[in-house]
Protein backbone atom coordinates (compact mmCIF):
# COMPACT_ATOMS: atom_id res chain seq x y z
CA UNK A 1 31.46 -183.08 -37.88
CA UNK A 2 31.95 -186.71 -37.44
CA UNK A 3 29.25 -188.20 -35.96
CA UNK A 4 30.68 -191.84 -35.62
CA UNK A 5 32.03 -190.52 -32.23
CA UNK A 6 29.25 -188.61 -30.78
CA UNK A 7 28.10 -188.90 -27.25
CA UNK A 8 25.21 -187.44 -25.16
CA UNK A 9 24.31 -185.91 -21.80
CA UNK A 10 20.54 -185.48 -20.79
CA UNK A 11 19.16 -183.20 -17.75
CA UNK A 12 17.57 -180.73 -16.43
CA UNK A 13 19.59 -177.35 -17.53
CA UNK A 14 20.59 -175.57 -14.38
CA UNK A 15 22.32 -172.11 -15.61
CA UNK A 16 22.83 -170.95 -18.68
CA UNK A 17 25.44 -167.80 -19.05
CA UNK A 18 26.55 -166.27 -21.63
CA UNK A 19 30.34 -166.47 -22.18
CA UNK A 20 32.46 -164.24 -21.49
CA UNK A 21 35.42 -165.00 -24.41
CA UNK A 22 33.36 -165.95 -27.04
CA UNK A 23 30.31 -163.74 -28.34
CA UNK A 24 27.24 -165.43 -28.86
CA UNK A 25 28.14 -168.43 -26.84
CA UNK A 26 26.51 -169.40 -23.93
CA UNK A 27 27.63 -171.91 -21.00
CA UNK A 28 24.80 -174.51 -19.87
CA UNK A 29 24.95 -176.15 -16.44
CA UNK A 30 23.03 -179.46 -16.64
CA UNK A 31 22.15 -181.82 -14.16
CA UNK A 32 21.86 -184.80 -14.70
CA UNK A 33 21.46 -188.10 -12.97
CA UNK A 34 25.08 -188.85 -11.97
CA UNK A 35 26.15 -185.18 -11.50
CA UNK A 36 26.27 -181.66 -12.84
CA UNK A 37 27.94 -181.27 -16.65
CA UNK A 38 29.05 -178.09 -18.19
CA UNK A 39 28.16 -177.56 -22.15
CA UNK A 40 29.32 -174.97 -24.50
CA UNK A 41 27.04 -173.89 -27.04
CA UNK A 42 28.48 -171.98 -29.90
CA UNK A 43 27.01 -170.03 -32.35
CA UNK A 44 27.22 -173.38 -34.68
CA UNK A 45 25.70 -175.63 -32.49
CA UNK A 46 22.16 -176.59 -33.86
CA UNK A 47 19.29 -176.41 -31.90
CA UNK A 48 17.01 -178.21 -32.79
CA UNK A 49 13.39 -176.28 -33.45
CA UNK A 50 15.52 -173.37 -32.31
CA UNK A 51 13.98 -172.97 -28.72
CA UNK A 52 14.67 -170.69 -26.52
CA UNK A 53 16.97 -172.44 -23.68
CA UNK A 54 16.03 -171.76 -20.29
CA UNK A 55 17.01 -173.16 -16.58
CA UNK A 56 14.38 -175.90 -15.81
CA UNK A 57 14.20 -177.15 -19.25
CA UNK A 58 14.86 -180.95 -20.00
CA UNK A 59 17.24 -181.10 -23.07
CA UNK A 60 19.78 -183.56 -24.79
CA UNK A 61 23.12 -182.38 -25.38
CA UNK A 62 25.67 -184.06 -28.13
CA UNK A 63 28.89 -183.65 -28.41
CA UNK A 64 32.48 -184.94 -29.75
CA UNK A 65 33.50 -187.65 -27.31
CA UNK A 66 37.18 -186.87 -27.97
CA UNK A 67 37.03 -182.99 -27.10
CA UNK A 68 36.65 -180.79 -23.79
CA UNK A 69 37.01 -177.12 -24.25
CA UNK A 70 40.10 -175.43 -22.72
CA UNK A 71 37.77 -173.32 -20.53
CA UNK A 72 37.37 -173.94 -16.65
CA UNK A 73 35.59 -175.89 -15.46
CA UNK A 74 35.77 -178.22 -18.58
CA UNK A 75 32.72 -177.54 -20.72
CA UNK A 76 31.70 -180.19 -23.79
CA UNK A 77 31.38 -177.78 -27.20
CA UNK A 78 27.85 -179.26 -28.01
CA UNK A 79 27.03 -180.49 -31.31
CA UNK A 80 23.51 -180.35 -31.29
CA UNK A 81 20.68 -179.35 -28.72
CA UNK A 82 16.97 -180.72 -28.29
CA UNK A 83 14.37 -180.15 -26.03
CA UNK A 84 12.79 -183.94 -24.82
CA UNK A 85 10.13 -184.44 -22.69
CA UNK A 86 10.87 -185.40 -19.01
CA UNK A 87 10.13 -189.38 -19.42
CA UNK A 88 11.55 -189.33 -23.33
CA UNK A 89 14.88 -190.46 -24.47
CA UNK A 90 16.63 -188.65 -27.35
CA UNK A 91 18.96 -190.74 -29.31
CA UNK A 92 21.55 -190.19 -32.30
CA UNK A 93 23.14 -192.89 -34.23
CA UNK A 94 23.33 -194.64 -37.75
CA UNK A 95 19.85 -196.48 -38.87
CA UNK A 96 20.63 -199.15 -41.38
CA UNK A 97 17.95 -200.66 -43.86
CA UNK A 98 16.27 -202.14 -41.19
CA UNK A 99 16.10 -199.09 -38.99
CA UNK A 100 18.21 -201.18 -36.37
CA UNK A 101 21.21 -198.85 -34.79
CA UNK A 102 24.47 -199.49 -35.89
CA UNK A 103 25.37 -200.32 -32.43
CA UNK A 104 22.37 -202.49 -31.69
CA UNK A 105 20.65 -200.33 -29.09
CA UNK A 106 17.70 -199.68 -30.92
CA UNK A 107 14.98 -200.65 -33.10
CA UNK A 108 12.90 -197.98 -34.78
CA UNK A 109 8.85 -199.40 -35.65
CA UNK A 110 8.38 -196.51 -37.60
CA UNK A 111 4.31 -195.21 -37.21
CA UNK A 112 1.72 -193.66 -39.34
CA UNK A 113 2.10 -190.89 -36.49
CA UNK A 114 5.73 -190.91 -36.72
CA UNK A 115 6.84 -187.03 -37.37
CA UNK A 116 9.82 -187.51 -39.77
CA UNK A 117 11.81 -184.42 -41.24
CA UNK A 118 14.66 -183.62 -42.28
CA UNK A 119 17.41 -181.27 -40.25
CA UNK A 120 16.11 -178.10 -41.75
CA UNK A 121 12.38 -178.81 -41.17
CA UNK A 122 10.96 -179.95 -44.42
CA UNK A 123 8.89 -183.60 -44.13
CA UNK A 124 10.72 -186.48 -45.02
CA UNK A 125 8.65 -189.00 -47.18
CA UNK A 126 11.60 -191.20 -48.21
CA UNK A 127 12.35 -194.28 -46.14
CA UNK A 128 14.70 -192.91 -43.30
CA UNK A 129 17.19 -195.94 -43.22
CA UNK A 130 20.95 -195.96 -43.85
CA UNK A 131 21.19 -192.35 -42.48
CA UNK A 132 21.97 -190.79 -39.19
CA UNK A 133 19.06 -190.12 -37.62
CA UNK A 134 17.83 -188.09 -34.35
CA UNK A 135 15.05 -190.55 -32.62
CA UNK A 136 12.77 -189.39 -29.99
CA UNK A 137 11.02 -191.85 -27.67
CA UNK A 138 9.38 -192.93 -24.59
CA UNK A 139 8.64 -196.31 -24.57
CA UNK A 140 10.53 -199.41 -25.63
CA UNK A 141 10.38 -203.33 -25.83
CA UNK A 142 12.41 -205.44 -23.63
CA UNK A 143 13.33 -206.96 -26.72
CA UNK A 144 16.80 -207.50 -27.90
CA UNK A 145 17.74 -204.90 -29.48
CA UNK A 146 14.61 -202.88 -27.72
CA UNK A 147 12.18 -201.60 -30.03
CA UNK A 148 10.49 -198.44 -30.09
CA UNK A 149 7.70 -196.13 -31.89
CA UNK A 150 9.12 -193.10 -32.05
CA UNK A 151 7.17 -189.49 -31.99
CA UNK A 152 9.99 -188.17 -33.97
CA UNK A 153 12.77 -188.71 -36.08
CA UNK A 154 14.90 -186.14 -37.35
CA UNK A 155 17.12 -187.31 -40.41
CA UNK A 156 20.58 -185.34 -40.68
């Protein structure tokens, strides 16, 4: 999966259904704060911690900004999955040395409480820059870019 080109959608899941053409593969109704957004989870798509999803849960969904599957209404096939907390942002771009996002966005202040692991689960004691990393936060500077100590950083 390319992951230049990913995009996200945050809310509040709604319904989730399983589908009815593909086995194992559920359709989540999110709402979010513009509108409600159909996602496709497949049997591939990675959640992470593997939790349970439920209606009422708060969750960040990423996808492939190019596709839409063919079913109706037009669902995003979902990448990856997490859980956040209601007032937390989940984030997923390329860190460089610095930890700055390749598109400026971000700034990670990495913390002594900082839970860092890789995609399977293991700790992560290397520095986490130059990778594609999974950041999740609450607060951040009004800095330029904003900065941020994250609770937890996920390196894929």
């Amino acid at each position: 999966m390319n992951l230049e080109n990913m995009m996200s959608c945050s809310g509040v899941i709604q319904t989730a259904m399983p589908s009815p053409s593909i086995c194992g593969a559920y359709s989540l109704t999110l709402l979010t704060d513009e509108a409600s957004v159909c996602i496709h989870l497949t049997p591939q798509t990675y959640v992470v911690d593997c939790v349970p999803l439920r209606p009422g849960m708060h969750v960040t969904a990423f996808h492939a900004a190019d596709l839409l599957s063919s079913q109706q209404p037009a669902a995003y096939p979902a990448f990856l999955i997490a859980q956040s907390g209601e007032q937390e942002q989940v984030t997923l771009n390329y860190f460089d040395h610095t930890l700055t996002a390749q598109d400026n966005s971000l700034r990670l202040n990495i913390s002594s409480q900082t839970d860092i692991q890789t995609f399977n689960g293991q700790r992560f004691t290397c520095h986490p820059g130059d990778r594609y990393l999974l950041v999740f936060y609450s607060i951040t500077t009004k800095s330029l870019p904003p900065q941020t100590s994250p609770r937890r950083v996920i390196v894929l």
